[in-house]
Protein backbone atom coordinates (compact mmCIF):
# COMPACT_ATOMS: atom_id res chain seq x y z
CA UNK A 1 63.57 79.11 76.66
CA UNK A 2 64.19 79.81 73.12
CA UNK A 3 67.66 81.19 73.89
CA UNK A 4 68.88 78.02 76.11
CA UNK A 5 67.62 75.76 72.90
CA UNK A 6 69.03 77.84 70.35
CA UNK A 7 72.62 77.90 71.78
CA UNK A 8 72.22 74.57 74.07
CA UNK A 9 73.09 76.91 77.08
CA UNK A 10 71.52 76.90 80.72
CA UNK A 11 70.34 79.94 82.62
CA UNK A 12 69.43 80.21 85.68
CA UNK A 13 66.88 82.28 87.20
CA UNK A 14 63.66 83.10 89.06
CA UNK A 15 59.33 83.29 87.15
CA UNK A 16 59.14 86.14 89.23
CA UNK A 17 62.15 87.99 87.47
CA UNK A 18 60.87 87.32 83.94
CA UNK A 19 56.79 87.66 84.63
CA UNK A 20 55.50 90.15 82.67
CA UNK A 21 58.49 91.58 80.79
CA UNK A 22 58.88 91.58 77.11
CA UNK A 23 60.87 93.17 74.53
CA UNK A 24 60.04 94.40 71.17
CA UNK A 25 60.97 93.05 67.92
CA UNK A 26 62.94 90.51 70.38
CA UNK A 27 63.55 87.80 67.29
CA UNK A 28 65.73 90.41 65.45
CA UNK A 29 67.83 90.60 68.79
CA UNK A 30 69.50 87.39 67.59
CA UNK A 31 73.39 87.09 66.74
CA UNK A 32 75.13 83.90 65.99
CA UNK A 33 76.93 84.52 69.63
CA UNK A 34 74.85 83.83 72.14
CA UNK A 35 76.31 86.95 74.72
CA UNK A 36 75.79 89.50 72.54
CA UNK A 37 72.08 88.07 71.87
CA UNK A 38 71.45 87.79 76.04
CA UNK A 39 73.03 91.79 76.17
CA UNK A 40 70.69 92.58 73.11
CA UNK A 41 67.54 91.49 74.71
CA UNK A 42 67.93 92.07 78.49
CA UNK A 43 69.85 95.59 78.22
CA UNK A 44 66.22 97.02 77.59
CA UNK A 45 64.81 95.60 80.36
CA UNK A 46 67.72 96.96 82.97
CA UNK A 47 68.58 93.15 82.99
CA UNK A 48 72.15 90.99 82.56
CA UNK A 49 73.58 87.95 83.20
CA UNK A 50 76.76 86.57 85.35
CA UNK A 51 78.40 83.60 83.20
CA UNK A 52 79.04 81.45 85.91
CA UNK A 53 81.15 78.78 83.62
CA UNK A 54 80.87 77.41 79.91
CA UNK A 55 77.10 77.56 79.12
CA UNK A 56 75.50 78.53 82.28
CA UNK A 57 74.53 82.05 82.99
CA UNK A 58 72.78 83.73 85.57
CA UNK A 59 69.76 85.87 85.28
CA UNK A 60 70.39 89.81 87.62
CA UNK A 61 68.93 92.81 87.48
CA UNK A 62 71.39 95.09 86.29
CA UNK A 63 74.06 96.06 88.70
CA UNK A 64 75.25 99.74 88.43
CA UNK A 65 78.44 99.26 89.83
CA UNK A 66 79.58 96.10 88.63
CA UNK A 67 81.83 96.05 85.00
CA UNK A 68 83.39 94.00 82.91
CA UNK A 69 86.51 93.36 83.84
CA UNK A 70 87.84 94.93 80.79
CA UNK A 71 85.91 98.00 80.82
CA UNK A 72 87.46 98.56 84.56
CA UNK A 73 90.65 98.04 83.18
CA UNK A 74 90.23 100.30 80.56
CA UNK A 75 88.36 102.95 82.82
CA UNK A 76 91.41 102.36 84.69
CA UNK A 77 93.83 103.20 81.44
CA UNK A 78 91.83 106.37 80.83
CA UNK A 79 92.50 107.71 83.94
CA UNK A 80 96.15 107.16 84.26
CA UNK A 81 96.58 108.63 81.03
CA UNK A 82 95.42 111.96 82.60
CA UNK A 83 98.99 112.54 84.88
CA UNK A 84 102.41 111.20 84.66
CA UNK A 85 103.80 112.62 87.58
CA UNK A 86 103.55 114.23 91.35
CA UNK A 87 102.73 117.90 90.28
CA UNK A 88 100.18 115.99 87.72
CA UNK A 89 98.82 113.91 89.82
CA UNK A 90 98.11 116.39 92.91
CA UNK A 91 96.80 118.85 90.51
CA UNK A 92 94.20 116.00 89.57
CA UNK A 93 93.18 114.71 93.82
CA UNK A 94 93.15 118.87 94.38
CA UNK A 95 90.38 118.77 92.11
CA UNK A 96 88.26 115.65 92.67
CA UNK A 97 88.53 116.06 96.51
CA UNK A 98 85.88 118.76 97.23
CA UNK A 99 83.91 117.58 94.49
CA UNK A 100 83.46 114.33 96.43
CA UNK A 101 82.88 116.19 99.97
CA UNK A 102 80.01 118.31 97.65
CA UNK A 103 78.88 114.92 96.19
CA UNK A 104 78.92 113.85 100.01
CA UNK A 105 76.69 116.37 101.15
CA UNK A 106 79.40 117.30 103.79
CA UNK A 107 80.55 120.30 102.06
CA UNK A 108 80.37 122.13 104.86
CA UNK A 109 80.53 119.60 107.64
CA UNK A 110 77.34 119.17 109.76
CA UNK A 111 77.92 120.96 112.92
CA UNK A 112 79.68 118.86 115.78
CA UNK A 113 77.48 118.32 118.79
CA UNK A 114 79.16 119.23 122.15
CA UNK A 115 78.26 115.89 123.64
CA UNK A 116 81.08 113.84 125.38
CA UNK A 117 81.59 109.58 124.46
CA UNK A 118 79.67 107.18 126.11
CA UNK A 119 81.79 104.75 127.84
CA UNK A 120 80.81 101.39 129.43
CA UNK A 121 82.93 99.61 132.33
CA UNK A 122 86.27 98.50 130.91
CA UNK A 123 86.29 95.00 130.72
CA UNK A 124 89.95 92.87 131.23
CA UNK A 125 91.63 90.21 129.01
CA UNK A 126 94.90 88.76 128.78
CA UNK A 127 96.88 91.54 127.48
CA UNK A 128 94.56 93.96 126.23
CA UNK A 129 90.70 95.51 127.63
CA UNK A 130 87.60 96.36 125.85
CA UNK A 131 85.25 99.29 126.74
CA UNK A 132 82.41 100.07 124.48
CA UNK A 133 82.02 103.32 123.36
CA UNK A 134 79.37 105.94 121.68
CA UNK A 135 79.79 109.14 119.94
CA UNK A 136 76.96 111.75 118.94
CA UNK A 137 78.58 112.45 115.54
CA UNK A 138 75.00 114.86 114.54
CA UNK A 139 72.34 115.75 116.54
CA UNK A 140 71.21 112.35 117.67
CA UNK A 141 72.56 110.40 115.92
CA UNK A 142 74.71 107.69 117.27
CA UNK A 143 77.72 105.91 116.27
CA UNK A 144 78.20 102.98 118.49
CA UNK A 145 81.69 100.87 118.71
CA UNK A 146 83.92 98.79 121.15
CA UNK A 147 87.47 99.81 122.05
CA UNK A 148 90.35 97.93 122.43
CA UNK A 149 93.55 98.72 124.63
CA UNK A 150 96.52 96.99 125.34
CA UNK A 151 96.23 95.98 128.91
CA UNK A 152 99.51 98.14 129.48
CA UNK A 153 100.05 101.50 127.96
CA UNK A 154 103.13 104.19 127.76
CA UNK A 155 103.04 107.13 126.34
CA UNK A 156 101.03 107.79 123.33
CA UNK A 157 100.30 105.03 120.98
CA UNK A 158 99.03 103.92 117.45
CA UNK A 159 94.89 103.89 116.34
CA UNK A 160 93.81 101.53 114.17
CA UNK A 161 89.94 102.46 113.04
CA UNK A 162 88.20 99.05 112.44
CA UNK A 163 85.21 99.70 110.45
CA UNK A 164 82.68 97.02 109.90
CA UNK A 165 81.64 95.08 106.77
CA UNK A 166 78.82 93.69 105.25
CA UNK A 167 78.82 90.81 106.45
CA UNK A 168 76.53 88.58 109.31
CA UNK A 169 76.47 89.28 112.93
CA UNK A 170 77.93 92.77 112.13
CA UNK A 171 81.29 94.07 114.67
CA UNK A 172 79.86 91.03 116.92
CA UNK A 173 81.62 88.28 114.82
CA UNK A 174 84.10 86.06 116.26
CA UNK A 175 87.12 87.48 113.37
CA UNK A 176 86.28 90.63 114.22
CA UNK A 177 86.87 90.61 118.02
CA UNK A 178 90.44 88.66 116.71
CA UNK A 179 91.73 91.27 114.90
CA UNK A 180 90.89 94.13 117.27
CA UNK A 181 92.07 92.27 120.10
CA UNK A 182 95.19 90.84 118.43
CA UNK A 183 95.98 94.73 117.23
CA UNK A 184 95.78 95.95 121.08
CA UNK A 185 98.06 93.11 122.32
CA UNK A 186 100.87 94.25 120.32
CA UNK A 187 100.11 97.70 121.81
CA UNK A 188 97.66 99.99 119.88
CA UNK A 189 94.14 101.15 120.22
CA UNK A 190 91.23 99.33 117.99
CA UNK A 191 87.99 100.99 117.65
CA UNK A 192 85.73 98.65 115.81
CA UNK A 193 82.38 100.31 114.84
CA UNK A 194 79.20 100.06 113.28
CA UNK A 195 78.15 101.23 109.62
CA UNK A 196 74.94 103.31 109.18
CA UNK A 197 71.88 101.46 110.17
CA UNK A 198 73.93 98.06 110.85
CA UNK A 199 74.29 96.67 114.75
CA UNK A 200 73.22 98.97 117.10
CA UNK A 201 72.68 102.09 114.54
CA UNK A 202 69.47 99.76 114.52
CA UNK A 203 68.39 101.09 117.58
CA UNK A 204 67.91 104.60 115.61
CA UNK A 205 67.50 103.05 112.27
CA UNK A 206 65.64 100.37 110.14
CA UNK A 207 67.92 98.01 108.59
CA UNK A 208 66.63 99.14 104.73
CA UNK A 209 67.83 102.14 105.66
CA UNK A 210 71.30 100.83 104.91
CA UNK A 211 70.60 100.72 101.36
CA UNK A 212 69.72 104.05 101.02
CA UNK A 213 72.08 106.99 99.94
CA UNK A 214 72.30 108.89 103.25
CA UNK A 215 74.27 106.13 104.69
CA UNK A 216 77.09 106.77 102.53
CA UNK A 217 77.27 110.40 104.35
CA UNK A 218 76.59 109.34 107.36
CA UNK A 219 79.36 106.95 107.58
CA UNK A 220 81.99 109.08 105.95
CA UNK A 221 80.92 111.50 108.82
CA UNK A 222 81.61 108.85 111.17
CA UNK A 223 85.09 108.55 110.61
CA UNK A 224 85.34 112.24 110.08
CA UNK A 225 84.13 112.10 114.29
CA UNK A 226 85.95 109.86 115.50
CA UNK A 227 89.30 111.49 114.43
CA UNK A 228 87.89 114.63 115.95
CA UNK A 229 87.64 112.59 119.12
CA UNK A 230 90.49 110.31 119.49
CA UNK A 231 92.98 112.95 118.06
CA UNK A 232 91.73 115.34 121.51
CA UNK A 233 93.31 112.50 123.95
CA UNK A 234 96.59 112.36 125.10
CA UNK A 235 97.44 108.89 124.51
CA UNK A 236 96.43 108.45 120.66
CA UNK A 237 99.97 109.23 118.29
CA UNK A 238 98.59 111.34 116.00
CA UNK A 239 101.54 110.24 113.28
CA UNK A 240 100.79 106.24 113.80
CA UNK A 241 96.58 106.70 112.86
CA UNK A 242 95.67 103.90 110.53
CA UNK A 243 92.05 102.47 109.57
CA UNK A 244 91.26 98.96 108.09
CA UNK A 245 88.18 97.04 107.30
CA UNK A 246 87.16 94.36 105.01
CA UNK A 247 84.31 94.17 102.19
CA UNK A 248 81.78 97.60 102.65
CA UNK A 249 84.66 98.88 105.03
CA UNK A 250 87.58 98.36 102.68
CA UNK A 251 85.31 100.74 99.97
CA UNK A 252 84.65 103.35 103.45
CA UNK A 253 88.54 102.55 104.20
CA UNK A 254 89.39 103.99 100.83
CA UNK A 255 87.27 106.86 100.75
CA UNK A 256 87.88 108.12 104.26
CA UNK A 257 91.74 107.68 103.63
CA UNK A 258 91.46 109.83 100.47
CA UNK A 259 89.42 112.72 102.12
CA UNK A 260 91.34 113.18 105.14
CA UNK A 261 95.05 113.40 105.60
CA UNK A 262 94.76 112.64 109.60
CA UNK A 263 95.01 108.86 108.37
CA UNK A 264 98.90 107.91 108.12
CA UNK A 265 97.84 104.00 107.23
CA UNK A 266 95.66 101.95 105.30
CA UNK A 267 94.79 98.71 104.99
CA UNK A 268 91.04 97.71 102.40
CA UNK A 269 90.60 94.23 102.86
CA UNK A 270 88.78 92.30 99.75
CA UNK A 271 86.90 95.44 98.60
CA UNK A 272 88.90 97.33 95.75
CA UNK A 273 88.87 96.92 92.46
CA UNK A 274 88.63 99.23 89.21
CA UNK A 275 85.60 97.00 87.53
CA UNK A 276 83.19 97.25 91.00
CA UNK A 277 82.07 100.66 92.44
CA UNK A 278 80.52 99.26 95.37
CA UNK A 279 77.53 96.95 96.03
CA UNK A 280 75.65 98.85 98.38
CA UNK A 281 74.92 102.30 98.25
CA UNK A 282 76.67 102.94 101.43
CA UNK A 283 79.77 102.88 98.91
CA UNK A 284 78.12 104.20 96.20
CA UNK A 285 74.58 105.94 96.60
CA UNK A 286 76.22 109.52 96.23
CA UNK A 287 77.50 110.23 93.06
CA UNK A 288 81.33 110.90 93.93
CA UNK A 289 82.81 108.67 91.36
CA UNK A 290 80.99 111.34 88.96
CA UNK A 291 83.47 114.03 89.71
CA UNK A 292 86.42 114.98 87.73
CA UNK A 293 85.24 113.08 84.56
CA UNK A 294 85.03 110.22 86.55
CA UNK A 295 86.57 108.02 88.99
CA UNK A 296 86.74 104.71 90.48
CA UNK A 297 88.02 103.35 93.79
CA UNK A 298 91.51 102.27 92.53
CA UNK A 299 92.19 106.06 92.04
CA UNK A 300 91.04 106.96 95.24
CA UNK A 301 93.14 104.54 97.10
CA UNK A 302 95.90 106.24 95.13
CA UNK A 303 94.94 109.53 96.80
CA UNK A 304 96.85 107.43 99.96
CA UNK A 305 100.16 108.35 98.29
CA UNK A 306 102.97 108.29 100.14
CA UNK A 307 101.03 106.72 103.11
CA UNK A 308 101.94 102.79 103.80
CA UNK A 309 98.85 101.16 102.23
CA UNK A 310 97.91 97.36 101.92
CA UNK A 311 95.29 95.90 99.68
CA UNK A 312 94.19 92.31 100.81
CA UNK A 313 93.03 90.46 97.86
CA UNK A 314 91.62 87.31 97.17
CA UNK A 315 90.67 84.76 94.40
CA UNK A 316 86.84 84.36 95.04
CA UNK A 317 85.30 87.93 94.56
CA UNK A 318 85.85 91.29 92.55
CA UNK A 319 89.61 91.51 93.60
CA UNK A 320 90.63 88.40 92.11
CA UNK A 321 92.54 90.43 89.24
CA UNK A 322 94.32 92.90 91.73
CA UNK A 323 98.02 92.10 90.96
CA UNK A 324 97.23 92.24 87.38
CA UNK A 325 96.11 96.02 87.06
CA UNK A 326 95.00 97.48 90.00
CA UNK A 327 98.22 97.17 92.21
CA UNK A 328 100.64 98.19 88.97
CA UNK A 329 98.76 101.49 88.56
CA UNK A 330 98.84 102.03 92.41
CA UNK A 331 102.57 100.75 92.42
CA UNK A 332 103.58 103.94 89.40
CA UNK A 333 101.39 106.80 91.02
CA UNK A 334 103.52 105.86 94.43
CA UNK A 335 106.43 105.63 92.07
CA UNK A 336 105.71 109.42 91.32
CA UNK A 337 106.70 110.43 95.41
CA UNK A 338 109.20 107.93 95.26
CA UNK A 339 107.33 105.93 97.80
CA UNK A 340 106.49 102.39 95.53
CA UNK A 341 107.65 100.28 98.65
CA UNK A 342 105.06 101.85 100.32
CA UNK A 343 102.42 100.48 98.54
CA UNK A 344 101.74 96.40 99.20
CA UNK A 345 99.53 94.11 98.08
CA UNK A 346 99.04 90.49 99.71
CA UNK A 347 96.85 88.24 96.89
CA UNK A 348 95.39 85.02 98.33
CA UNK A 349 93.96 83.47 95.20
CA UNK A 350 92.70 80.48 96.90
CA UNK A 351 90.51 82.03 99.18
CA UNK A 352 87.39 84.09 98.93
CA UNK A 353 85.25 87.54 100.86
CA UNK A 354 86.06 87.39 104.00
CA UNK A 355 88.71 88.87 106.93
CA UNK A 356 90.28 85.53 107.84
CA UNK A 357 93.33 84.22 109.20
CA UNK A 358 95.69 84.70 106.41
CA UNK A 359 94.07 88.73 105.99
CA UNK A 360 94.72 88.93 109.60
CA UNK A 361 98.32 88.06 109.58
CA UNK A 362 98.76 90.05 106.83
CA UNK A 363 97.76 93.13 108.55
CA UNK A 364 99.12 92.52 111.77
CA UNK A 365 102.87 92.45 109.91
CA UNK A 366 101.57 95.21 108.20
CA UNK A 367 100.86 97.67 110.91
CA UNK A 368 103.88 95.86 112.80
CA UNK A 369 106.16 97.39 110.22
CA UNK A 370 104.77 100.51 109.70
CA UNK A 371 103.96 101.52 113.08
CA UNK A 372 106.88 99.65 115.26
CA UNK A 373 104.44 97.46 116.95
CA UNK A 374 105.34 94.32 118.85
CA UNK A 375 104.77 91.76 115.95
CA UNK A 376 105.65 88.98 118.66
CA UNK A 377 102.24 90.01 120.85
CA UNK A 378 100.24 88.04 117.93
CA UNK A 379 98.72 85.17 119.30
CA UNK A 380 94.78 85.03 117.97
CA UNK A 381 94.38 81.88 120.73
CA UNK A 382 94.76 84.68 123.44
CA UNK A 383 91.37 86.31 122.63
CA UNK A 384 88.35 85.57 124.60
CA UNK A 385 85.34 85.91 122.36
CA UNK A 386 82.76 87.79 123.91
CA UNK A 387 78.98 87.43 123.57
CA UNK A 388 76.97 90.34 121.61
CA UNK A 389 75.18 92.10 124.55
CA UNK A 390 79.06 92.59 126.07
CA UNK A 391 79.68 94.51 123.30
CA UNK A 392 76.57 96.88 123.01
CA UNK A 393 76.93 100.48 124.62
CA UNK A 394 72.57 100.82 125.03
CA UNK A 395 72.13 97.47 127.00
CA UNK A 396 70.44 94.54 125.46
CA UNK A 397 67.48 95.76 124.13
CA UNK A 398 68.38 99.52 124.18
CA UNK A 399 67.24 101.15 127.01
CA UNK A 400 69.85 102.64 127.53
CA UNK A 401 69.68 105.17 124.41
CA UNK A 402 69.64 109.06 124.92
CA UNK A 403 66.25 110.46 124.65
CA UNK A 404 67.43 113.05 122.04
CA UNK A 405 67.89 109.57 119.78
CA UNK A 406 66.48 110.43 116.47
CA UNK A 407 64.76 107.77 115.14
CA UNK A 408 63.80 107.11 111.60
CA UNK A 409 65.55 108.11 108.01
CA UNK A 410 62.78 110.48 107.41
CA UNK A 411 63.96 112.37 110.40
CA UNK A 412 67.44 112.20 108.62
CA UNK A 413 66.41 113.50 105.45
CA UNK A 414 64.63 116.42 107.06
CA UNK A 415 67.83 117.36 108.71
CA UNK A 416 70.32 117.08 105.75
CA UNK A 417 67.40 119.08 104.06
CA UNK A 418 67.28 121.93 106.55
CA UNK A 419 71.22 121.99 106.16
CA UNK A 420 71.39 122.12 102.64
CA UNK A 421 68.54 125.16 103.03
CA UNK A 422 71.18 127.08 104.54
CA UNK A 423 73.74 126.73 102.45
């Protein structure tokens, strides 16, 4: 209270965040500015604030992976100061790359189970079908996704990996359906899929589980799987494989683009950003931004280079200083393969986190371009929306899950344990 009197400024927060604390010697904390007095006293108690506008702040635990904007930008400075060209630059991504994989825990990869997919019935739409689809990518444990074909096919033809985000009613959502839909209409496969312990990974896992570290390998796994898989059938072009998701995906986007050259095109959607890591430890509960020195997600993304990429950005959330920083250092290290037209950046500033309309269309021209797609197919109002249970491989309540299931994280742990014993 003393503080908002002092300085005549509001902050919000709730009893149960300030019950019990106190700092020492808090009165000598003081500074005629009032934001160096709020980092004086709350730093020792793991606490900050957000300044939400003139005068009003925000009361947060502190956030490991958010920055100031001008310590990102400055992270950001450091880094590209370490190369100024190709042979400079690859020497740097040789290094960091198994670092990250070790940082992973995937350093060596789990061993694949033999299994084969789990398909449903394919279901038919105007111009494209949907069959749902499950992969054991480790012993028992399940990734679960829905697949989306145009309705005619010749030949082999593009993948477009659609990762979920964080946000509600997981791969389910309405937007999500659109895009994957709207992608096999103009004639390539969609596989939209569940994170860790997010739609039916719940099945095998509780939803805390989500935020814990394990997820982050897990997930980067995943991807690592489905490649395996897709890139086995004879009508996936191995040179047209692209991945895109929005939010927790556009982080996963970035890191699975970075680790494994099988991706030819990439599209993060509202997620990058050299002053935020990550808000969930599915992007950042393994230390990989510790290798090298350090690293952040902008210089991953650059680890694309000379691939097409996109970054979606918008006005309302971490990415709202893209074109300022961000794309400029991504636009120079592309500059260094002679590839800066391959790098693209579509800023919304009046909009905020999510994959909407505008995001859409700018992927769908995107992947149009870059993958000679039919960019006249695009017509969101063709999609039928279908319900959740449609889209679940394990029926409605599960039943139909493999008995080998694993079930629990602590089950999880014991495994990456007993692989890490034999390394």
């Amino acid at each position: 209270m003393e503080i908002q009197e002092r300085y005549q400024v509001a902050i919000k927060f709730d009893e149960k965040q300030v019950t019990g604390k106190t700092v020492d010697y808090a009165l000598w904390r003081f500074r005629p500015d009032v934001d160096e007095t709020l980092e004086n006293i709350l730093k020792p108690l793991d606490m900050k604030v957000n300044k939400e506008k003139e005068g009003v702040y925000k009361l947060k635990d502190y956030e490991y992976y958010r920055w100031q904007p001008e310590d990102g930008w400055a992270e950001l400075a450091r880094l590209a100061s370490k190369y100024n060209d190709k042979a400079g630059f690859e020497k740097r991504k040789a290094a960091l790359i198994p670092c990250i994989m070790e940082a992973l825990q995937l350093s060596p990869l789990p061993p694949k189970p033999n299994s084969k997919p789990i398909f449903t019935a394919v279901r038919k739409f105007d111009g494209y079908t949907v069959q749902n689809m499950a992969l054991e990518v480790m012993p028992g444990v399940y990734l679960s996704g829905s697949l989306y074909r145009p309705s005619k096919m010749k030949g082999k033809i593009p993948l477009i990996l659609s990762p979920d985000g964080h946000w509600l009613q997981q791969r389910y959502r309405k937007d999500c359906q659109i895009r994957c839909a709207t992608l096999a209409r103009m004639g390539a496969m969609a596989f939209s899929y569940d994170l860790f312990a997010w739609g039916e990974s719940m099945l095998q896992f509780e939803y805390e589980d989500h935020r814990k570290s394990l997820s982050m390998a897990v997930q980067t796994l995943d991807a690592i799987r489905l490649l395996d898989y897709f890139l086995t059938r004879k009508d996936v072009d191995p040179e047209r494989v692209g991945i895109s998701g929005g939010s927790g995906a556009g982080s996963h986007t970035v890191l699975i683009t970075a680790i494994d050259d099988r991706i030819k095109l990439s599209a993060p959607a509202v997620a990058i950003s050299s002053y935020f890591y990550g808000g969930c430890p599915c992007e950042s509960g393994l230390p990989i931004h510790l290798c090298g020195g350090g690293t952040n997600n902008v210089e991953l993304a650059a680890f694309a280079a000379p691939k097409p990429q996109l970054l979606i950005s918008d006005g309302g959330d971490w990415t709202a200083h893209t074109p300022l920083h961000d794309f400029p250092y991504l636009q120079n290290i592309y500059s260094y393969y002679g590839a800066k037209d391959k790098i693209e950046n579509v800023h919304l500033p009046t909009e905020s986190h999510d994959y909407g309309v505008n995001k859409r269309k700018a992927l769908y021209d995107f992947v149009a371009r870059n993958f000679s797609m039919n960019i006249n197919a695009i017509n969101e109002d063709k999609v039928s929306i279908e319900t959740e249970n449609d889209l679940k491989v394990f029926g409605d309540k599960g039943e139909k899950l493999p008995s080998n299931a694993m079930k629990g994280y602590a089950q999880l742990e014991n495994y990456f344990k007993k692989l890490d014993d034999v390394k």
